[in-house]
C-alpha atoms as a PDB file:
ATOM      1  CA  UNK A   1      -5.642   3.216   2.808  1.00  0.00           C
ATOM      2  CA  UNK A   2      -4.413   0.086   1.034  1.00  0.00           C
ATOM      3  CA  UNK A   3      -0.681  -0.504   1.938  1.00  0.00           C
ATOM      4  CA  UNK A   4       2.150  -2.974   0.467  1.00  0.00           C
ATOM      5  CA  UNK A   5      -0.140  -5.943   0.716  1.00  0.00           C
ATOM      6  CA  UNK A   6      -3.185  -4.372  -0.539  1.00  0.00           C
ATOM      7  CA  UNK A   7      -1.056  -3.042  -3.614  1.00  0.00           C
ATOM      8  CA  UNK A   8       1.079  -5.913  -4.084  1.00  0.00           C
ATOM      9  CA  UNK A   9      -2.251  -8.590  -4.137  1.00  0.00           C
ATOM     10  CA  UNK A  10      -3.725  -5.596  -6.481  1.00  0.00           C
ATOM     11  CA  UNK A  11      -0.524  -5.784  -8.867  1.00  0.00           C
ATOM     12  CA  UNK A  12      -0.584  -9.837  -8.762  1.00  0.00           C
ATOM     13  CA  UNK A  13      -4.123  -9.999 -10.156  1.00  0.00           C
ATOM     14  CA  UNK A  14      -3.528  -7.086 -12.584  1.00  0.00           C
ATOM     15  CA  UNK A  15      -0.352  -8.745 -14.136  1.00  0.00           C
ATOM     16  CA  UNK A  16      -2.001 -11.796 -14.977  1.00  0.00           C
ATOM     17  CA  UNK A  17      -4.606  -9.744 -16.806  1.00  0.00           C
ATOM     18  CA  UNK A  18      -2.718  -6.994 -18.322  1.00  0.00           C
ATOM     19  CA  UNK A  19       0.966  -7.860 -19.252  1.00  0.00           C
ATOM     20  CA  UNK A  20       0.759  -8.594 -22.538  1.00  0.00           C
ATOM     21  CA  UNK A  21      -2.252  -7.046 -23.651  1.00  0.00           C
ATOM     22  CA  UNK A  22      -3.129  -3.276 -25.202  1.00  0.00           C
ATOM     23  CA  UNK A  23      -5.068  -0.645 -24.281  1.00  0.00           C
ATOM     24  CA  UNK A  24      -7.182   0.920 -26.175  1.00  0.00           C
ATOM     25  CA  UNK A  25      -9.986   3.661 -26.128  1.00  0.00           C
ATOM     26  CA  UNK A  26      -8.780   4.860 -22.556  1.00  0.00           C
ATOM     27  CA  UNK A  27     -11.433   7.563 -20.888  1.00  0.00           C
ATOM     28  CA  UNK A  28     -10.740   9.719 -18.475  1.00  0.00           C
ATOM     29  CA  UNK A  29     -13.808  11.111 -15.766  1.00  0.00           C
ATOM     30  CA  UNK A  30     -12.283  12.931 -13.800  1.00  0.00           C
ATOM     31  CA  UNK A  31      -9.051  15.354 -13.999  1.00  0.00           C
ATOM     32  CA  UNK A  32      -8.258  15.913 -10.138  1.00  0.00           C
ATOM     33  CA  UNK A  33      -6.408  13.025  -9.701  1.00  0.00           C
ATOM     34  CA  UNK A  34      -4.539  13.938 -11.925  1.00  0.00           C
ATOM     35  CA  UNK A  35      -0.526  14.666 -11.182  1.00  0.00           C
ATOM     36  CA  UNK A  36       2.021  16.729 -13.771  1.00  0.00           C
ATOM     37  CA  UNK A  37       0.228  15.585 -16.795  1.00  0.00           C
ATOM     38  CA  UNK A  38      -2.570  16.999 -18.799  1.00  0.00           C
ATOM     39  CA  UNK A  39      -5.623  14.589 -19.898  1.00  0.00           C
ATOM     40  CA  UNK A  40      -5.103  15.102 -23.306  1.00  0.00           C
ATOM     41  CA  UNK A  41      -2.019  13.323 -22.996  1.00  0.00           C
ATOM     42  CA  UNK A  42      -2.296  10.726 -20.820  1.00  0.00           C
ATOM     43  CA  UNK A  43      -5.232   9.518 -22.808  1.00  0.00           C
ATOM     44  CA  UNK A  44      -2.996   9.764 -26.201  1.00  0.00           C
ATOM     45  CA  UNK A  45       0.053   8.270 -24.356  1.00  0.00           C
ATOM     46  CA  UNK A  46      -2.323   5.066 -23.281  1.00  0.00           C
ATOM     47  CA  UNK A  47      -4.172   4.310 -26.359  1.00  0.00           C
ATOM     48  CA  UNK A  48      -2.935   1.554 -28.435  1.00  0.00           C
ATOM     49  CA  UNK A  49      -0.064   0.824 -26.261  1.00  0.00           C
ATOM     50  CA  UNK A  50       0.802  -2.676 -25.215  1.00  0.00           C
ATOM     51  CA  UNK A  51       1.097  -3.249 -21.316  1.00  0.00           C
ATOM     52  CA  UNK A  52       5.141  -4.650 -20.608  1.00  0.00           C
ATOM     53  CA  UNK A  53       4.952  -4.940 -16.683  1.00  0.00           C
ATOM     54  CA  UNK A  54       2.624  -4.657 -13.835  1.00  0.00           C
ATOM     55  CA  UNK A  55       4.799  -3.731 -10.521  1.00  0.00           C
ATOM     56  CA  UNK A  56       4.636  -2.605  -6.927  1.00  0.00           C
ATOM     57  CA  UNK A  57       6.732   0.206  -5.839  1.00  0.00           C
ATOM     58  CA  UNK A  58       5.616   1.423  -1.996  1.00  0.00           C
ATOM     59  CA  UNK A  59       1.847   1.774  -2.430  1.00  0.00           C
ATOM     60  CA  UNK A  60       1.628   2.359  -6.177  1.00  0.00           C
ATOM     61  CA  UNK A  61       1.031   0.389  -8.899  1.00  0.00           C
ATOM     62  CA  UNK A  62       3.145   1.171 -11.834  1.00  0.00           C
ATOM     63  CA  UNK A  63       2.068  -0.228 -15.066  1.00  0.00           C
ATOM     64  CA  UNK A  64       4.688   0.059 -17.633  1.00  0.00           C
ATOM     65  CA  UNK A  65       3.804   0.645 -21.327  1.00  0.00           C
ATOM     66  CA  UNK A  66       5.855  -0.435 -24.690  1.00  0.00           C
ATOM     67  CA  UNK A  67       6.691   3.005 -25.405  1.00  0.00           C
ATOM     68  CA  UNK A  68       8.659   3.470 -22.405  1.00  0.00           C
ATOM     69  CA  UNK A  69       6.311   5.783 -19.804  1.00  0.00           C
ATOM     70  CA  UNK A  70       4.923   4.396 -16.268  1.00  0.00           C
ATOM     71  CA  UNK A  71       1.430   4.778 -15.212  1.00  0.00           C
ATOM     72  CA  UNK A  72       1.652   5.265 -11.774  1.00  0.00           C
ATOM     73  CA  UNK A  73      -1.163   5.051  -9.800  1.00  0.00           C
ATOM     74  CA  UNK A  74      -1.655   5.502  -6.154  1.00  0.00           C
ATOM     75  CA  UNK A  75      -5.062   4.112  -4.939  1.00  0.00           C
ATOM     76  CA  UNK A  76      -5.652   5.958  -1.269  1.00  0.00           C
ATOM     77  CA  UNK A  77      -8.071   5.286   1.190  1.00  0.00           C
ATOM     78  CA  UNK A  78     -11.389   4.823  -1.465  1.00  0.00           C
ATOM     79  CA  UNK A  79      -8.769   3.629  -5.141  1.00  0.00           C
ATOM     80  CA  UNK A  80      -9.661   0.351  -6.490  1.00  0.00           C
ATOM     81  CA  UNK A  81      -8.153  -1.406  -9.675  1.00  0.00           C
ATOM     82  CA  UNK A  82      -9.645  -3.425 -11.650  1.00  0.00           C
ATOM     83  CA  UNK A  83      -9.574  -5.687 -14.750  1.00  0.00           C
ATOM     84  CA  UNK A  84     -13.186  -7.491 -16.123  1.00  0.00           C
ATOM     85  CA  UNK A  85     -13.193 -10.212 -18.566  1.00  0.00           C
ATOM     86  CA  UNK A  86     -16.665  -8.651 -19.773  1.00  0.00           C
ATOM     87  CA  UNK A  87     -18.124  -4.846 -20.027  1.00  0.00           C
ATOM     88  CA  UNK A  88     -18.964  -3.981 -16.400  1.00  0.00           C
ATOM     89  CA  UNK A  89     -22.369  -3.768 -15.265  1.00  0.00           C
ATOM     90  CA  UNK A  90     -23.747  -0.644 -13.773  1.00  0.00           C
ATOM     91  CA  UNK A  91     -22.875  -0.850 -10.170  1.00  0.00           C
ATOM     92  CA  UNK A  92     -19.348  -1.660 -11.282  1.00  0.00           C
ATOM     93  CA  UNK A  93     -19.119   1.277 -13.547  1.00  0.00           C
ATOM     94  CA  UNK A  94     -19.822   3.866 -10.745  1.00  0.00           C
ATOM     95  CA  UNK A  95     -17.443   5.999  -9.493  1.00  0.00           C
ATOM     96  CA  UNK A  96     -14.907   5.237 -12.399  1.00  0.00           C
ATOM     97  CA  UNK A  97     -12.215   7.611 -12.934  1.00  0.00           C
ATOM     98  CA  UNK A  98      -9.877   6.089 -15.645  1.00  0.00           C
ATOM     99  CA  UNK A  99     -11.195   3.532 -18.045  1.00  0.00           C
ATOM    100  CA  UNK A 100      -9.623   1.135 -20.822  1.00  0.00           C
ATOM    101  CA  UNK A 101     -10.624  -1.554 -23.222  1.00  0.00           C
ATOM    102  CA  UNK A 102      -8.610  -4.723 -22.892  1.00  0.00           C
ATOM    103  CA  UNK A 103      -8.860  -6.858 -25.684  1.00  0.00           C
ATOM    104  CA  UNK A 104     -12.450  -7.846 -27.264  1.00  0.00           C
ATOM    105  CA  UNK A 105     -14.129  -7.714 -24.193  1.00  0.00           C
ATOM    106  CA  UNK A 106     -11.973  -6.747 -21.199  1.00  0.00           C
ATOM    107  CA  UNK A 107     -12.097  -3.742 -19.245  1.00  0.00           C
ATOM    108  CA  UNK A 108      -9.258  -2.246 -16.981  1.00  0.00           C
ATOM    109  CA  UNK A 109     -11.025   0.431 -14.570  1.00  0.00           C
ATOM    110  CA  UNK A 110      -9.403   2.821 -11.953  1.00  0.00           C
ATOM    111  CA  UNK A 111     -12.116   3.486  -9.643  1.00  0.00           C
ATOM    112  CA  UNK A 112     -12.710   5.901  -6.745  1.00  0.00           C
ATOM    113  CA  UNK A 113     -15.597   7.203  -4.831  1.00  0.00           C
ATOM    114  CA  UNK A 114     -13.517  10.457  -2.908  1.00  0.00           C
ATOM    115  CA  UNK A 115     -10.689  10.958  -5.680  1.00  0.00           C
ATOM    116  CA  UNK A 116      -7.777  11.082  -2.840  1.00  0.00           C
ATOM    117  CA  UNK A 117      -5.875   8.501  -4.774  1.00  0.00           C
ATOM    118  CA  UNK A 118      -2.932   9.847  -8.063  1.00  0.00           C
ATOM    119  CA  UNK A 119      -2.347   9.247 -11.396  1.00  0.00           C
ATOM    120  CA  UNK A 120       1.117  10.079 -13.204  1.00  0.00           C
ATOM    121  CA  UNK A 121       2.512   9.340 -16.285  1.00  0.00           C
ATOM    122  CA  UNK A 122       6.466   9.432 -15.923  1.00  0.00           C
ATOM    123  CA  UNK A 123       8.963   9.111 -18.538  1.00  0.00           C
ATOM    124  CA  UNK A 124      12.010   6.805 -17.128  1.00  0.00           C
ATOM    125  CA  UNK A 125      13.986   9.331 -16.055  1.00  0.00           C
ATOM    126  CA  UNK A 126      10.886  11.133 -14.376  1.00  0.00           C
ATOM    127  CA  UNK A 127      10.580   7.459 -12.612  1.00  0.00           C
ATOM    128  CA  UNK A 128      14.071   6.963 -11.497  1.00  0.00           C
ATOM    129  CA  UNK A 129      13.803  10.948  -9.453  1.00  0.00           C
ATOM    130  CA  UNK A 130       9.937   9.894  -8.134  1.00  0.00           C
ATOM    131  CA  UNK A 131      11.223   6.434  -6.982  1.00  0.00           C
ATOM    132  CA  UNK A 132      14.559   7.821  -5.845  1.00  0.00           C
ATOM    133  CA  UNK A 133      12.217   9.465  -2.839  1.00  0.00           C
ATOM    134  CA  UNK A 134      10.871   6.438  -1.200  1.00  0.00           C
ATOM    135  CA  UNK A 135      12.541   4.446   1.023  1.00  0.00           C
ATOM    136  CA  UNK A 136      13.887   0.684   0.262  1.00  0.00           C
ATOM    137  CA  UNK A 137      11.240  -2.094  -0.127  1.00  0.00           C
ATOM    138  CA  UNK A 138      10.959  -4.351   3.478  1.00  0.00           C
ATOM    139  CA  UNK A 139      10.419  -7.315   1.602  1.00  0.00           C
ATOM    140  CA  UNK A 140      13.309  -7.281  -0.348  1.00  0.00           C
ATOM    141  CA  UNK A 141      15.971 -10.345   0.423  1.00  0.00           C
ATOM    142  CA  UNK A 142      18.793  -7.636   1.093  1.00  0.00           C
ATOM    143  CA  UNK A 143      16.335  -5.789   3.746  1.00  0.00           C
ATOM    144  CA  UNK A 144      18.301  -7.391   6.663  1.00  0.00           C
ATOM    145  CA  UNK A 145      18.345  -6.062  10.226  1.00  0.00           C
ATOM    146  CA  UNK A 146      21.405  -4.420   9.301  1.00  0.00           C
ATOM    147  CA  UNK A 147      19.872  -2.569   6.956  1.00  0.00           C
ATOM    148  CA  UNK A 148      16.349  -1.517   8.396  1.00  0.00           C
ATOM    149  CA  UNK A 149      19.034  -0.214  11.806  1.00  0.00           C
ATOM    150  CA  UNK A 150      20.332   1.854   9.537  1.00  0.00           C
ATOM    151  CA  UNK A 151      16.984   3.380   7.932  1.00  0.00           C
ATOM    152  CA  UNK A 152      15.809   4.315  11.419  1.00  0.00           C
ATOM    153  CA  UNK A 153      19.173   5.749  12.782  1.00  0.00           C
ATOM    154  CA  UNK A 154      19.609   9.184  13.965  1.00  0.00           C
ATOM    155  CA  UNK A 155      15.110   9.932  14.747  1.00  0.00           C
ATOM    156  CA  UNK A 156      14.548  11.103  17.309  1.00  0.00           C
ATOM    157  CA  UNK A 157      10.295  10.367  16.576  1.00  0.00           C
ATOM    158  CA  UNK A 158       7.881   7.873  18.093  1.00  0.00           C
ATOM    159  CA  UNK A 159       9.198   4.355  16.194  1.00  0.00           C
ATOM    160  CA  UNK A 160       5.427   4.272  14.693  1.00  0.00           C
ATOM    161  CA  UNK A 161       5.771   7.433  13.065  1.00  0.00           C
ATOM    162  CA  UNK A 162       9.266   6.735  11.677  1.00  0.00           C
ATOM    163  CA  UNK A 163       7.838   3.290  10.406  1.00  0.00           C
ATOM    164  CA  UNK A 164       5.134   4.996   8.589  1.00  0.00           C
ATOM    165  CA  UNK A 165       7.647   7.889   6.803  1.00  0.00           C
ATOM    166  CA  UNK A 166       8.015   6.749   3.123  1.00  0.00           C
ATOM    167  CA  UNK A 167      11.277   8.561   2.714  1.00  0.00           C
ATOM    168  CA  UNK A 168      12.833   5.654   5.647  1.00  0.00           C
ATOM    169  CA  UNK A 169      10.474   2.356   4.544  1.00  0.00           C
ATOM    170  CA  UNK A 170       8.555   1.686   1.448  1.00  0.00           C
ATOM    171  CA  UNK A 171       4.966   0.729   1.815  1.00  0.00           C
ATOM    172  CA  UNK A 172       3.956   0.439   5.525  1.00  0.00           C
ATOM    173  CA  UNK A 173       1.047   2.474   6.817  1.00  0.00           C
ATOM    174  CA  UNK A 174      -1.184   2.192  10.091  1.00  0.00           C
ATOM    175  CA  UNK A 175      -2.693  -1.294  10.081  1.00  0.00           C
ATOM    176  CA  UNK A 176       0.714  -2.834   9.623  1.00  0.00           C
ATOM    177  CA  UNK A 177       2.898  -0.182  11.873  1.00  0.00           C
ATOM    178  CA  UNK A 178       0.228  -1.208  14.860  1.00  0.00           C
ATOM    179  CA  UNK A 179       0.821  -4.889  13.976  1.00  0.00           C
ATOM    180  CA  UNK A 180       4.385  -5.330  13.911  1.00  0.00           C
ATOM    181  CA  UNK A 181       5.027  -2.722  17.120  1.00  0.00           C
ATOM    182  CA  UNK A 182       1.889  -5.564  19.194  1.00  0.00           C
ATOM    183  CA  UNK A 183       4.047  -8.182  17.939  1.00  0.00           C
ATOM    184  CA  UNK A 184       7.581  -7.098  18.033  1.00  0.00           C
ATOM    185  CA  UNK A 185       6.048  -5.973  21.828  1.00  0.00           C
ATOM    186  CA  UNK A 186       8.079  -2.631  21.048  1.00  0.00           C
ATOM    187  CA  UNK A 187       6.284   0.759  23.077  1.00  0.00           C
ATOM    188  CA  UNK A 188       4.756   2.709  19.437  1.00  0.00           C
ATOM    189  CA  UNK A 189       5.065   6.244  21.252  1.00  0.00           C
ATOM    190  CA  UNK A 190       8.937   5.045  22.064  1.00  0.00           C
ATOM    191  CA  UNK A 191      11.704   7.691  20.386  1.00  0.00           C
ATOM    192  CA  UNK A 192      13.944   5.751  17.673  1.00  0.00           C
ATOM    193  CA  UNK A 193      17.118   6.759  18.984  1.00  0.00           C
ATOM    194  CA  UNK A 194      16.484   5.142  22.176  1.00  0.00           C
ATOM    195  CA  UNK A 195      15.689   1.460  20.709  1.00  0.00           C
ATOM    196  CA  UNK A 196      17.953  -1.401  21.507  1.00  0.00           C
ATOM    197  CA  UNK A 197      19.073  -4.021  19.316  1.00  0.00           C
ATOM    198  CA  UNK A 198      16.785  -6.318  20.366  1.00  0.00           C
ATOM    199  CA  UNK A 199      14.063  -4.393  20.070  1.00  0.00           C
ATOM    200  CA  UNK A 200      14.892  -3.535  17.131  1.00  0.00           C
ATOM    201  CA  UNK A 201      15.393  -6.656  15.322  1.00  0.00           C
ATOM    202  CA  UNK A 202      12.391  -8.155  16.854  1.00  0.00           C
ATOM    203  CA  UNK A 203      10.744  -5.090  14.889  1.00  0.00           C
ATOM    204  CA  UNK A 204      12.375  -6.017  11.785  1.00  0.00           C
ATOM    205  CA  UNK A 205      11.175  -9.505  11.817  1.00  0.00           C
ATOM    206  CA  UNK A 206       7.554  -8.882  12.908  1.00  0.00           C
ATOM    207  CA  UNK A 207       7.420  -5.646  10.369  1.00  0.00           C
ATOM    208  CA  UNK A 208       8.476  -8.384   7.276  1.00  0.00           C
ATOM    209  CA  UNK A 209       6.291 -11.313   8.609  1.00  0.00           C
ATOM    210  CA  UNK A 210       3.467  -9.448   9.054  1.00  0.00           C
ATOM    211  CA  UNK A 211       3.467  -7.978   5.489  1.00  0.00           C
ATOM    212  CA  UNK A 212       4.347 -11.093   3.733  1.00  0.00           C
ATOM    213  CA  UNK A 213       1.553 -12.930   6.164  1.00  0.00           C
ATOM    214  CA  UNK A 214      -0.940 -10.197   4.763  1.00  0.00           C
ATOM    215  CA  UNK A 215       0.011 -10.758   1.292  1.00  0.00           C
ATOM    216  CA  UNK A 216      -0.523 -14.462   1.550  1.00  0.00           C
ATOM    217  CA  UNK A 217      -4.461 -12.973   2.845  1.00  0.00           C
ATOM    218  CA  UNK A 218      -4.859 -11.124   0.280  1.00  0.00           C
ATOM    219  CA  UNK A 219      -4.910  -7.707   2.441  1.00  0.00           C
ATOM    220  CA  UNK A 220      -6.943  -6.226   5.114  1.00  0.00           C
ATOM    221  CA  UNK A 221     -10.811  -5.035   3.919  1.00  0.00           C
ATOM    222  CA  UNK A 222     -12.406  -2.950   6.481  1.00  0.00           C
ATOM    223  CA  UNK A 223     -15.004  -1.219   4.170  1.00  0.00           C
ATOM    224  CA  UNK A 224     -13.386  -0.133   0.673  1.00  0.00           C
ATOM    225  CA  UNK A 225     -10.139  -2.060  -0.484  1.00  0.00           C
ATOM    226  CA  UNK A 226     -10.413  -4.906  -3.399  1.00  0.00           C
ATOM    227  CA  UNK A 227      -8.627  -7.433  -5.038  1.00  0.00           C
ATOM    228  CA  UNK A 228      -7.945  -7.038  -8.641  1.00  0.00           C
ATOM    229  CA  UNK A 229     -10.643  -9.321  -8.928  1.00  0.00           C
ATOM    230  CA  UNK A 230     -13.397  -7.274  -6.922  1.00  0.00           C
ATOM    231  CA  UNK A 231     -13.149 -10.012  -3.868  1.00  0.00           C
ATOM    232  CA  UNK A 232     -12.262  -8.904  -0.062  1.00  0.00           C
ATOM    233  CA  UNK A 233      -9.028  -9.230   1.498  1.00  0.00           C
ATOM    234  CA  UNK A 234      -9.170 -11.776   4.901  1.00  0.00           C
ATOM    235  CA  UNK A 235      -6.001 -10.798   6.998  1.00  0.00           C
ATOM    236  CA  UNK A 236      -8.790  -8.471   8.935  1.00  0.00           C
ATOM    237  CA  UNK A 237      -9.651 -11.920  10.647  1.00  0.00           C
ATOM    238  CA  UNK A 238      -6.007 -12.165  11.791  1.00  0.00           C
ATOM    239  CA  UNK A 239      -5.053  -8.701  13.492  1.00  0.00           C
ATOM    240  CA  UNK A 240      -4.534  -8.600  17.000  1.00  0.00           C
ATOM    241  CA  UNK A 241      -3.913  -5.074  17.711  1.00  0.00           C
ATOM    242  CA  UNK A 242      -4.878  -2.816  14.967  1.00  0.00           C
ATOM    243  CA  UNK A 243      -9.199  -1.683  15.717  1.00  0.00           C
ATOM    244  CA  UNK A 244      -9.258  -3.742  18.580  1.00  0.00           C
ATOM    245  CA  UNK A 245      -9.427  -0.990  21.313  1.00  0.00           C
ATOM    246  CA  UNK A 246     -11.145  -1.816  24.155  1.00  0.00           C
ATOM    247  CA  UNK A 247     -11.082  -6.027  23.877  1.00  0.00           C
ATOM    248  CA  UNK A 248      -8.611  -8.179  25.409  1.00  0.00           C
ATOM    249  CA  UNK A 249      -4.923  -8.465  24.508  1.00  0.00           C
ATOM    250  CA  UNK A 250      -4.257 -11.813  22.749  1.00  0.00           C
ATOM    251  CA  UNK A 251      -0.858 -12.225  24.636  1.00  0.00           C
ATOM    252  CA  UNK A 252      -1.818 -11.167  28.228  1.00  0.00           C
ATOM    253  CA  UNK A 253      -6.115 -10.468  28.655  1.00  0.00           C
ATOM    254  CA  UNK A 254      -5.136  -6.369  29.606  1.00  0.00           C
ATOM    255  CA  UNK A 255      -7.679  -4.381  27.713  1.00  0.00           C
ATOM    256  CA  UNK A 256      -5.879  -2.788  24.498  1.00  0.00           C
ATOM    257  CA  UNK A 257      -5.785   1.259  24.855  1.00  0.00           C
ATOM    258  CA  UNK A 258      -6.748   3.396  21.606  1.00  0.00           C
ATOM    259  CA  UNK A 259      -4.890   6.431  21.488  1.00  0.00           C
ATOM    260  CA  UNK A 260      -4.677   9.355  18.383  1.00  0.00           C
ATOM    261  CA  UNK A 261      -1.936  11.035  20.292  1.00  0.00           C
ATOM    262  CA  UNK A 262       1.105   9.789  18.906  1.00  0.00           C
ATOM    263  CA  UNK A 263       0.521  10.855  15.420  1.00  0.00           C
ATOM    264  CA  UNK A 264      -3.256  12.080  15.097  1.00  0.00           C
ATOM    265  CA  UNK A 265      -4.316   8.318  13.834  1.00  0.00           C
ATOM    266  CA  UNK A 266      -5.001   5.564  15.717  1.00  0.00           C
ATOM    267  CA  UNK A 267      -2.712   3.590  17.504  1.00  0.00           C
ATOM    268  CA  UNK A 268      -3.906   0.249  19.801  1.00  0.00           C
ATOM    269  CA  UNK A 269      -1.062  -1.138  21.914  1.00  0.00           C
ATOM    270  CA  UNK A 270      -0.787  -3.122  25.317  1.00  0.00           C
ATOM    271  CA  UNK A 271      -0.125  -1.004  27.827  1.00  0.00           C
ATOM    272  CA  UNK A 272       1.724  -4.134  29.526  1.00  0.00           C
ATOM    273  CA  UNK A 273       2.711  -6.105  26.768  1.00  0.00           C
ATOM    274  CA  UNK A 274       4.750  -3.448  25.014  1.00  0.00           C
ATOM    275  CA  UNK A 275       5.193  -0.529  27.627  1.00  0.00           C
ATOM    276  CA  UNK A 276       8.581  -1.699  29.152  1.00  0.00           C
ATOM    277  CA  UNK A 277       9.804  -3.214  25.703  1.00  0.00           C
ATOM    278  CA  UNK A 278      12.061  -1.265  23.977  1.00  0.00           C
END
């Protein structure tokens, strides 16, 4: 599932290509993906209207129109989003579920082979209640250790699970919990509540360097996630825990263990690296 880097380096390459421009003839494929809004008039709210902004928020990407509604969509595990600078061919037309014209030539397309991702289309208000439900942003400059303490305090779950809840922390999912827990050498079945503060800021640093390192890559692509642009993502090069059960810890040469038991997905860790951290 694409997380903040996937979505951010997805917004970057959409802003350059959208903001700016209008949409026009929008076409809709599918309705399941659909989320508090009828297809008749998400089509008629999109058609004609100039793009203003193309933003991040957690793992959507929010594309803000002149007459004042967001299109917020949420890609999953098979979304991409993309903008051509020509009509695309017929292997980039499959699996298309929301469609616009950009321009003379351009096309913006929301594709997605399963249809797990979302699309809404929220007036401000309707944006300020949906937005009001996520967690703060990791990345942001006021994100301090002070701050992420207090998002985790009083859980009494396994860290990686709290890391992952949306309502505490905007954007992080698996590849990135498993990443900053290897690095921050912090146990990922450990309960909150009984974190230091060392391990704990060693968590908040890894947690934001890891995500801005992934952003600088581009993402992770293990089979489905995109640029805006249709390339691959290269951070997968990087990782040093995350799908590397069974092969040698960086840090220490102990096998990593694979386990789905702290919250049915998988979590690699160093069983001496990060079992007596914490």
């Amino acid at each position: 599932m694409p997380e903040l880097p996937e979505v951010e380096t997805i917004v970057r390459d959409l802003a350059q290509r959208l903001e700016g421009r209008t949409l026009k003839d929008p076409k809709l494929h599918k309705t399941d993906v659909l989320r508090r809004v009828s297809k008749r008039r998400l089509l008629n709210s999109l058609d004609g209207q100039r793009v203003k902004a193309v933003s991040r928020r957690a793992k959507h990407a929010v594309v803000l129109l002149q007459n004042g509604l967001r299109l917020v969509i949420q890609p999953r595990m098979t979304g991409r989003l993309m903008v051509y600078d020509r009509p695309p061919d017929e292997a980039e037309s499959r699996h298309v579920v929301l469609e616009a014209r950009v321009g003379r030539r351009g096309r913006f397309l929301y594709h997605d082979v399963r249809r797990l991702g979302t699309i809404w289309l929220l007036k401000d208000r309707e944006w300020k209640a949906y937005t009001a439900r996520i967690g703060p942003e990791p990345l942001e400059s006021e994100f301090d250790v002070d701050a992420f303490t207090e998002r985790l305090r009083g859980s009494r779950q396994a860290i990686k699970k709290v890391l992952m809840d949306q309502t505490r922390l905007a954007g992080v999912g698996n590849i990135y919990a498993n990443e900053a827990l290897f690095r921050a050498r912090v146990d990922p079945s450990r309960r909150t509540d009984r974190l230091d503060h060392d391990s704990i800021a060693r968590l908040h640093r890894e947690t934001t360097a890891v995500l801005t390192e992934a952003i600088e890559f581009e993402g992770t692509t293990f089979r489905d996630y995109r640029t805006g642009t249709g390339e691959e993502g290269s951070f997968q090069k990087l990782l040093k825990a995350y799908g590397r059960g069974g092969l040698p810890c960086v840090n220490c040469g102990t096998l990593l263990t694979t386990t789905h038991a702290i919250d049915g997905r998988a979590t690699t860790f160093c069983w001496r690296c990060q079992g007596s951290a914490g």
